[in-house]
N, C-alpha and C. Protein backbone atom coordinates (compact mmCIF):
# COMPACT_ATOMS: atom_id res chain seq x y z
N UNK A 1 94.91 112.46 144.97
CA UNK A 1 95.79 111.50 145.61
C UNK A 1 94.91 110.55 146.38
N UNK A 2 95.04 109.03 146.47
CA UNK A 2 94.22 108.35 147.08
C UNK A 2 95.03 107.70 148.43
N UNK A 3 94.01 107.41 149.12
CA UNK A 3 94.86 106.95 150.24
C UNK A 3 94.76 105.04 150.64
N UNK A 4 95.72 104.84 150.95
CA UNK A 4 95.95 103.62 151.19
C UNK A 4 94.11 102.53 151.44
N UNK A 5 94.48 101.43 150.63
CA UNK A 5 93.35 100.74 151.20
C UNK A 5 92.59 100.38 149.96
N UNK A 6 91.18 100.01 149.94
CA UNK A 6 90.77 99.89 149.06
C UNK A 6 91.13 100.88 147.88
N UNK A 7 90.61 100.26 146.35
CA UNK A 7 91.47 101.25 145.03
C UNK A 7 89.97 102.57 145.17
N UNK A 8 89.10 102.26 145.48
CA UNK A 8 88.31 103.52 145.66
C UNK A 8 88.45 104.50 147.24
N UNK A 9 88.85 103.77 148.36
CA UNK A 9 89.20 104.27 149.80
C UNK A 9 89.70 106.15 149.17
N UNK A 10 88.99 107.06 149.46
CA UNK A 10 89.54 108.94 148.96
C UNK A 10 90.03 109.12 147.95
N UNK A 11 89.75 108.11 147.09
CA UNK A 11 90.53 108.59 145.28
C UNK A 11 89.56 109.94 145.13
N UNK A 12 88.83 110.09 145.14
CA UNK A 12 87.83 111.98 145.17
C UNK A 12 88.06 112.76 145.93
N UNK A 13 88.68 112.30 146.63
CA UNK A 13 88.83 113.33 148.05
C UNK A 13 89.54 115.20 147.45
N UNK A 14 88.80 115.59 147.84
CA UNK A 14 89.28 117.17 147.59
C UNK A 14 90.57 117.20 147.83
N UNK A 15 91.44 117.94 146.74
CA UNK A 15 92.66 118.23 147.15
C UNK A 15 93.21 119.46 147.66
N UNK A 16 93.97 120.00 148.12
CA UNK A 16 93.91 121.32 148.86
C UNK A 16 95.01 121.91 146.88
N UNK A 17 94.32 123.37 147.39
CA UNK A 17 94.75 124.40 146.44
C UNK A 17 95.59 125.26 146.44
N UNK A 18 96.22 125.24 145.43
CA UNK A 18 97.52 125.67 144.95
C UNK A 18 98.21 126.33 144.04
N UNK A 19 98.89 127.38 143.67
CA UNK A 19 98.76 127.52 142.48
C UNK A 19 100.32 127.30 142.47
N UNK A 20 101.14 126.80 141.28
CA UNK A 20 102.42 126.99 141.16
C UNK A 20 103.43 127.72 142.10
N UNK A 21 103.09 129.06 141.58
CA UNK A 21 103.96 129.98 142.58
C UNK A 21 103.86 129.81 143.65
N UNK A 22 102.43 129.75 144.38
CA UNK A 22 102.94 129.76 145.73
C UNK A 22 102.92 128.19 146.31
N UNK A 23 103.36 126.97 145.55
CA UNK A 23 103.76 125.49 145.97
C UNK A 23 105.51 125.99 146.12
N UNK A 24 105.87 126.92 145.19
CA UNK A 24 107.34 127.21 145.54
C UNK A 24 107.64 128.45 146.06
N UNK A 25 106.90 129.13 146.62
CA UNK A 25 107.39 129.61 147.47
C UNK A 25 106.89 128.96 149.12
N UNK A 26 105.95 127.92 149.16
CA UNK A 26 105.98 127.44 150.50
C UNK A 26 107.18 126.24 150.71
N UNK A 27 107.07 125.72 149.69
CA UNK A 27 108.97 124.98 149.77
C UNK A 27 109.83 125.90 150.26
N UNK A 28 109.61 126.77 149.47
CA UNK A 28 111.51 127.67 149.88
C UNK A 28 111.28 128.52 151.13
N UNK A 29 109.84 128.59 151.19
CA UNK A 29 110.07 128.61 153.18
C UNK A 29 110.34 127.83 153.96
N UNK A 30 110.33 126.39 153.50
CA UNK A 30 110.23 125.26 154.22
C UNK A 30 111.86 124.86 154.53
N UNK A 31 112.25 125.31 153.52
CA UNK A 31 114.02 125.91 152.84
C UNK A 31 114.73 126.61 154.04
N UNK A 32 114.01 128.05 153.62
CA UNK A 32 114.74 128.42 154.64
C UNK A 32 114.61 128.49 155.77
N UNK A 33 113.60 127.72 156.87
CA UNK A 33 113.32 127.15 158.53
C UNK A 33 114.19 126.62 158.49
N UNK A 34 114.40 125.23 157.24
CA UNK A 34 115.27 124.55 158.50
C UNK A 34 116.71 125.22 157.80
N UNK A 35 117.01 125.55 157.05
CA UNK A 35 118.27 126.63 157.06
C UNK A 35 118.71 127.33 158.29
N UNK A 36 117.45 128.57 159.05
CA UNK A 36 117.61 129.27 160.24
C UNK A 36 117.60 128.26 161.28
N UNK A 37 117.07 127.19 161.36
CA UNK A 37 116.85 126.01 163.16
C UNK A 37 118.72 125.40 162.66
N UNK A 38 119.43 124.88 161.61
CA UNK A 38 120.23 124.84 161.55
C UNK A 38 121.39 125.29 161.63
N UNK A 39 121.43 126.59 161.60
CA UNK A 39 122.25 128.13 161.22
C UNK A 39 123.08 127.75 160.23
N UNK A 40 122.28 127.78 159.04
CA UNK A 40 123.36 127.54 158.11
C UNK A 40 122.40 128.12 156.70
N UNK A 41 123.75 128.93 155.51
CA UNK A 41 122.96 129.80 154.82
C UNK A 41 122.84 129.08 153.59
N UNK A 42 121.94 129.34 152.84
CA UNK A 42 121.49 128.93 151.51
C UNK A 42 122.34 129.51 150.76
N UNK A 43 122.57 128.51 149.59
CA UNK A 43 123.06 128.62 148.30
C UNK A 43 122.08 128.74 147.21
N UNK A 44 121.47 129.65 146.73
CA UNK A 44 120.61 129.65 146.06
C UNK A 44 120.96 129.39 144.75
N UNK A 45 122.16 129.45 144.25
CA UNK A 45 122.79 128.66 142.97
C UNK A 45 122.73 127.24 143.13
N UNK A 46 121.97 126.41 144.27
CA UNK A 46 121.86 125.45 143.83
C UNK A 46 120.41 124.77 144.09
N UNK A 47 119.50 125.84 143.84
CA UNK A 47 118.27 125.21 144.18
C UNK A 47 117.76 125.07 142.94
N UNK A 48 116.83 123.77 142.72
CA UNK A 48 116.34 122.89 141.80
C UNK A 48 114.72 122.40 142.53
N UNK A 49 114.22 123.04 141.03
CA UNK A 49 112.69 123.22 141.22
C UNK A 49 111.85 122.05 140.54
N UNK A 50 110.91 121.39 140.93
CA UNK A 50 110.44 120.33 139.67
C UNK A 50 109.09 120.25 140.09
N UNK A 51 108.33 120.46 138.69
CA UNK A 51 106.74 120.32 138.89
C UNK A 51 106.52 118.84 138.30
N UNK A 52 105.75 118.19 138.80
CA UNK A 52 105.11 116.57 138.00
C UNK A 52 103.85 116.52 138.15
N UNK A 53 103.20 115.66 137.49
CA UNK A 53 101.93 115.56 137.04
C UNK A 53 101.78 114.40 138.60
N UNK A 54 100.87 114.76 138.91
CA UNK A 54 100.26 113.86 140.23
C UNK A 54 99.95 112.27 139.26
N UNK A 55 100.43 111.04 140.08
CA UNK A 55 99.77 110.20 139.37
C UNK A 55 99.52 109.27 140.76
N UNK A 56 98.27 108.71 141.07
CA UNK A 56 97.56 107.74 141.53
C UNK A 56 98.03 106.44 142.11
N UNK A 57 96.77 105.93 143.04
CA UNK A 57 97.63 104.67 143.40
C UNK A 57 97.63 103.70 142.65
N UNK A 58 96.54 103.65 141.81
CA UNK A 58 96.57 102.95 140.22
C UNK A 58 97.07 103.49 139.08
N UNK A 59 98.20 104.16 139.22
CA UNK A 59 98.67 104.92 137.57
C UNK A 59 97.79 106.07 137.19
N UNK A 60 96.60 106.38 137.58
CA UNK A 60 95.82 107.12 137.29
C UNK A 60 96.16 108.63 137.16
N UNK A 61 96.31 109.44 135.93
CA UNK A 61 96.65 110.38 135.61
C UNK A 61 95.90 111.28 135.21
N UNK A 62 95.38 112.55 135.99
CA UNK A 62 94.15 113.63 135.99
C UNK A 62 94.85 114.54 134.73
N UNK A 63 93.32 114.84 134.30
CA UNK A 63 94.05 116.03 132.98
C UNK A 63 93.54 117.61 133.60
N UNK A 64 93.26 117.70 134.79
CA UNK A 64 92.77 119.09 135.85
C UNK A 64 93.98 119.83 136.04
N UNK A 65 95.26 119.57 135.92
CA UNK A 65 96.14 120.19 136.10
C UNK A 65 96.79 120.18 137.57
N UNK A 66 96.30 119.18 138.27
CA UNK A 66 96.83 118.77 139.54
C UNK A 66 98.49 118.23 139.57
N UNK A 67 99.46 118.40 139.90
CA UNK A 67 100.85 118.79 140.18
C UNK A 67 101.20 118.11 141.69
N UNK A 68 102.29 117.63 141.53
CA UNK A 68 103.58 117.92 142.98
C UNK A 68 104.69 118.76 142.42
N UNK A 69 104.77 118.77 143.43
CA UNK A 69 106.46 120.02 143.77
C UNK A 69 107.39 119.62 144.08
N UNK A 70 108.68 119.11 143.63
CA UNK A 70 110.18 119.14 144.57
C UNK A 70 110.71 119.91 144.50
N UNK A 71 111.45 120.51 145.53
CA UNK A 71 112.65 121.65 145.64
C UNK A 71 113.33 121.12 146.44
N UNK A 72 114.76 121.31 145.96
CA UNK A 72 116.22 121.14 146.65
C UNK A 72 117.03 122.02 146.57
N UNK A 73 117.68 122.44 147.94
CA UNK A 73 118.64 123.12 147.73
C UNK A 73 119.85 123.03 149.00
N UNK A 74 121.13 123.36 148.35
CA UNK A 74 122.32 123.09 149.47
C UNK A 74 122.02 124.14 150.07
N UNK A 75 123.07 123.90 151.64
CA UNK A 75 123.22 125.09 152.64
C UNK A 75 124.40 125.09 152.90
N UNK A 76 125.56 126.25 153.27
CA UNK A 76 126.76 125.79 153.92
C UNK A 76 126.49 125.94 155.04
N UNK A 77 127.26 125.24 155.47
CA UNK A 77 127.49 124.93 157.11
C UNK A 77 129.11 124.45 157.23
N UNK A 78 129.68 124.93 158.64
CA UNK A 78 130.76 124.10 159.16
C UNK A 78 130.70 122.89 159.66
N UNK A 79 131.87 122.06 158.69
CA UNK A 79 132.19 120.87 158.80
C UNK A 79 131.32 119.92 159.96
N UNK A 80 132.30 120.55 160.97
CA UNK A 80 131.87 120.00 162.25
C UNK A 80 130.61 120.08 162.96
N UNK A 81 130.01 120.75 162.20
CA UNK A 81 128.82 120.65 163.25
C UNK A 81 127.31 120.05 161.95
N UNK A 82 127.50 119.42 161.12
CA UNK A 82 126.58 118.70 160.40
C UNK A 82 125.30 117.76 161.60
N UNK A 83 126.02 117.47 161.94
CA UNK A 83 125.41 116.67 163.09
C UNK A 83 124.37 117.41 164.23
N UNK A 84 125.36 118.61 164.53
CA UNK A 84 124.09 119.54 165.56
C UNK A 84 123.16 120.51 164.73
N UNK A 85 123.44 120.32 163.34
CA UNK A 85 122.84 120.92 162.94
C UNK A 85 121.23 120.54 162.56
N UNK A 86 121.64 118.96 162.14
CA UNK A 86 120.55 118.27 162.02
C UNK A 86 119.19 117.58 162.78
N UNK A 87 120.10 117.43 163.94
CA UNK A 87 119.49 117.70 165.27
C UNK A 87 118.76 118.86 165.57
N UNK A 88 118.94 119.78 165.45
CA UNK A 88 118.30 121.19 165.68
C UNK A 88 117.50 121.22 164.89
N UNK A 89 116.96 120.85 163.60
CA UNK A 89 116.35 120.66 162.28
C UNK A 89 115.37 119.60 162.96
N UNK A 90 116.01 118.81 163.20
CA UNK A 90 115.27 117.77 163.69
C UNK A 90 114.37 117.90 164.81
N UNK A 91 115.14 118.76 165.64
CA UNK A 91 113.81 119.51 166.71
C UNK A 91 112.74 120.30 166.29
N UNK A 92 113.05 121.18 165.36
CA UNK A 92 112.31 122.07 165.03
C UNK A 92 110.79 121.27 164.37
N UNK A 93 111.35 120.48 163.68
CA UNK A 93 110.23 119.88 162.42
C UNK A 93 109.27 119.54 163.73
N UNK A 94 109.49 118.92 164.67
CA UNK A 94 108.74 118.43 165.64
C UNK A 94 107.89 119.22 166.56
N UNK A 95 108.85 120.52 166.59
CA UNK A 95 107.88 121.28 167.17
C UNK A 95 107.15 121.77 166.15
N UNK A 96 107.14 122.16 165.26
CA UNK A 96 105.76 122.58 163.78
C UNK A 96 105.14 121.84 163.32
N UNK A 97 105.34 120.60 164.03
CA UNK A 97 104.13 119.02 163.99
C UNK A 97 104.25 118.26 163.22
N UNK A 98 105.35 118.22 162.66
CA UNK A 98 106.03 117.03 162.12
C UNK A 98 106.14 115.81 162.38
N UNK A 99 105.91 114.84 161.83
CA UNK A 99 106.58 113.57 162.11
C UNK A 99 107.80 113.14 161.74
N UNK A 100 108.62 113.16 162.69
CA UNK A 100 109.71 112.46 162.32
C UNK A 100 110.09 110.89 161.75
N UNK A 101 110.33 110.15 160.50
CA UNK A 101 109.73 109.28 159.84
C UNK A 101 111.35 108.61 160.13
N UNK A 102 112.41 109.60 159.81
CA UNK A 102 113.79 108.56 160.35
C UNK A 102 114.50 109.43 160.36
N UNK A 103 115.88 109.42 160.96
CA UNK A 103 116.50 110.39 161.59
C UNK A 103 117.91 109.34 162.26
N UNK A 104 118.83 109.84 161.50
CA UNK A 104 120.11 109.12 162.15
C UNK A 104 121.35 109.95 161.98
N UNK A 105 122.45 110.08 162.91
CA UNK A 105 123.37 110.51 162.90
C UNK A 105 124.91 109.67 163.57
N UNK A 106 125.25 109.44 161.69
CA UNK A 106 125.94 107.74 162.03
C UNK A 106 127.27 107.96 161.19
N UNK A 107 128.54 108.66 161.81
CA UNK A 107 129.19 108.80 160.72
C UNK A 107 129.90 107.17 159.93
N UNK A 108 129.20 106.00 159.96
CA UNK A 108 129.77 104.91 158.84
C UNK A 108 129.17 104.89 158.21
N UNK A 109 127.88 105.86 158.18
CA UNK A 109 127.00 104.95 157.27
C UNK A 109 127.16 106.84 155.59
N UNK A 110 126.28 106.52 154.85
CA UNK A 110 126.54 108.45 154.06
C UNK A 110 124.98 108.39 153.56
N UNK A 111 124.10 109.15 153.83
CA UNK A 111 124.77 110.26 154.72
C UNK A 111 125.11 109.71 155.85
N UNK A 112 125.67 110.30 156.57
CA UNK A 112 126.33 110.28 158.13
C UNK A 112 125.06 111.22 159.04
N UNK A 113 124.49 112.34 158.75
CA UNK A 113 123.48 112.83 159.13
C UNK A 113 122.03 113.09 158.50
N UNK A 114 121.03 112.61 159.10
CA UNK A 114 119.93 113.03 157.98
C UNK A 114 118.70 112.53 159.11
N UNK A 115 117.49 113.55 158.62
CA UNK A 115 116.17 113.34 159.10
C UNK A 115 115.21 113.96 157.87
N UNK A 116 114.28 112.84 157.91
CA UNK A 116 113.37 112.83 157.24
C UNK A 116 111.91 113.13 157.97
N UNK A 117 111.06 114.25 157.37
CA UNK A 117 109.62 114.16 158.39
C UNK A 117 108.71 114.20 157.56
N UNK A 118 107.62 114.32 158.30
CA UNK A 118 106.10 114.51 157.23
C UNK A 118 104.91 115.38 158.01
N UNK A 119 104.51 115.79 157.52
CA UNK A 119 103.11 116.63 157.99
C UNK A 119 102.15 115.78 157.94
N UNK A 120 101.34 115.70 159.45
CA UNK A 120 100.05 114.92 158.83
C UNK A 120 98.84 115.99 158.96
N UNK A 121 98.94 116.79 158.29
CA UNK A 121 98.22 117.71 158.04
C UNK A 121 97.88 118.36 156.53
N UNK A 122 99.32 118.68 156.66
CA UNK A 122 99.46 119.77 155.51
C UNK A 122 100.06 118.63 154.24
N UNK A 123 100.37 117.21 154.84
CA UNK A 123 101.20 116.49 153.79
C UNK A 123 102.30 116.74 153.14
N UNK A 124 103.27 117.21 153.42
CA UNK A 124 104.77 117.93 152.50
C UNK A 124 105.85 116.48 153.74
N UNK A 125 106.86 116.70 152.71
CA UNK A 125 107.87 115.61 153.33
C UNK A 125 108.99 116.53 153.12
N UNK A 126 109.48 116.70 154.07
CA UNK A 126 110.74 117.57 153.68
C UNK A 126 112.36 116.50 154.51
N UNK A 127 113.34 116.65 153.95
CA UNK A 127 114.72 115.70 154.21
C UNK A 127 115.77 116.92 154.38
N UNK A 128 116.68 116.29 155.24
CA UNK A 128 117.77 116.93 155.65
C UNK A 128 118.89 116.04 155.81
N UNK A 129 120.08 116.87 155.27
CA UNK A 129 120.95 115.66 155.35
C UNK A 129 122.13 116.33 155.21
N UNK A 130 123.25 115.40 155.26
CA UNK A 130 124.47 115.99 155.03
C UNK A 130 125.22 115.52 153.67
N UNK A 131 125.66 116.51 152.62
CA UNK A 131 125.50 116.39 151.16
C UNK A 131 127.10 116.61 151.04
N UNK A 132 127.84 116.73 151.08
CA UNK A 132 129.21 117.16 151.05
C UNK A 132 130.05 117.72 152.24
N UNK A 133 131.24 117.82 152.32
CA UNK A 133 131.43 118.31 153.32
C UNK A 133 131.53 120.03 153.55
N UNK A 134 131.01 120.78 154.24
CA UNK A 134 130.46 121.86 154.68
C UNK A 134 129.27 121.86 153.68
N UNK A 135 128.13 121.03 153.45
CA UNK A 135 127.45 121.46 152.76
C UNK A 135 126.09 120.44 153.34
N UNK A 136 124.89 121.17 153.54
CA UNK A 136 123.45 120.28 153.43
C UNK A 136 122.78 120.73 152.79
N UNK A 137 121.88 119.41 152.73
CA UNK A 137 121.25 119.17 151.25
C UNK A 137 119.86 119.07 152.20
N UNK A 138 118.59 119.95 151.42
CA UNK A 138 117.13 120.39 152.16
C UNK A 138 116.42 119.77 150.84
N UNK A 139 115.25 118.82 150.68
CA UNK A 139 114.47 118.47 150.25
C UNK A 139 113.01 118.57 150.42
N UNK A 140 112.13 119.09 149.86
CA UNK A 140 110.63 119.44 150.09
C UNK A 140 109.79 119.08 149.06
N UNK A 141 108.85 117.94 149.48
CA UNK A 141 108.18 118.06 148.32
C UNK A 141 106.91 118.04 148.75
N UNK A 142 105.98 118.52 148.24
CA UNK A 142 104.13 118.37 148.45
C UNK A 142 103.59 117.57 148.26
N UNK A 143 102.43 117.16 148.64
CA UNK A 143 101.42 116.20 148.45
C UNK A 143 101.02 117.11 146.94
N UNK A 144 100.18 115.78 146.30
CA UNK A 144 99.09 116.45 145.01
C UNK A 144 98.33 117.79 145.42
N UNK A 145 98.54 118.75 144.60
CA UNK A 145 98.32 120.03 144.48
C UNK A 145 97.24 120.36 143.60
N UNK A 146 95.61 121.03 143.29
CA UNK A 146 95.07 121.12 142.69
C UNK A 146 95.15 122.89 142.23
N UNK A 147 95.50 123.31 140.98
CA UNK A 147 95.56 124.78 141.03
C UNK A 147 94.08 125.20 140.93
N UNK A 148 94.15 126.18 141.67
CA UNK A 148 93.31 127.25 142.05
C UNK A 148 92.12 127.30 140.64
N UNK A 149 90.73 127.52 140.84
CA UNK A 149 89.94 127.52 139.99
C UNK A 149 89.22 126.84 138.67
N UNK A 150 89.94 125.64 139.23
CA UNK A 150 89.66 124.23 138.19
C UNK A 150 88.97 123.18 138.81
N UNK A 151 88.02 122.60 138.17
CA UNK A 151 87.24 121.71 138.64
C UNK A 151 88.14 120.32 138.56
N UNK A 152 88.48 119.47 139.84
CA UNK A 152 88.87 118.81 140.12
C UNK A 152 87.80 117.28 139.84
N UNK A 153 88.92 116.61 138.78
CA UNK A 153 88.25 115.35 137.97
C UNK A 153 88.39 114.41 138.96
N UNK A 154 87.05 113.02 138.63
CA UNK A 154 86.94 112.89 139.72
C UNK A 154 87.29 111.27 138.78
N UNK A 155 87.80 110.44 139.41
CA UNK A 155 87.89 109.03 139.23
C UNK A 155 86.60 107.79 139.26
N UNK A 156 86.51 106.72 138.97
CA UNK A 156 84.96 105.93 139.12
C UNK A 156 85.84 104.46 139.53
């Protein structure tokens, strides 16, 4: 993954390691935090997993086997409290060093509740929001992922 700026600015930069399984199972922890900071339980009939091929800030597409991750999945929750729930979500991410990137709780607008954050660390973006009524919707996805024991190709 390269970072903003010139087209060579960390296009090599080591990527942190990963192997499949555990890119989804650190999502579906990521799942279920803000599930518990929310109090609200997972539906695991509706979680949706997706691996993609990492591609570049120039289109650039590695044949190393480097990957992102999305996972989504609903939570129920009562009606009424979508709003404190997200808030509480919204605290939490902040205290585990999150950046909070946007965050509104607006019932004209739909969603009506939602916060979005980011790690500047670990790089994962995870979203929260309100998806139906008694229902939120948890989004996680990773930065470029290099699996475990492969020599990571390097760009020129």
């Amino acid at each position: 993954m390269s970072a903003s700026g010139s087209s060579d600015d960390g296009i090599n930069d080591p990527l942190p390691r990963m192997s499949r399984e555990e890119a989804e199972e650190w999502t579906a922890h990521w799942a279920e935090s803000m599930a518990r900071s929310g109090e609200a339980e997972l539906d695991l009939e509706t979680v949706r997993s997706n691996f993609l091929d990492c591609v570049g800030d120039n289109d650039e597409v590695a044949d190393d086997g480097r990957f992102t991750h999305s996972y989504s999945v609903q939570a129920r929750i009562e009606p009424e409290r979508d709003a404190e729930a997200i808030r509480a979500i919204r605290d939490a991410l902040e205290q585990n060093g999150l950046r909070i990137q946007g965050y509104r709780s607006d019932p004209s607008v739909s969603p009506a509740n939602l916060v979005d954050a980011w790690h500047p660390e670990d790089h994962q973006s995870v979203t929260a929001e309100d998806h139906e009524e008694g229902r939120l919707l948890f989004i996680i996805r990773t930065p470029c992922l290099l699996p475990p024991g492969v020599e990571q190709q390097q760009f020129g």
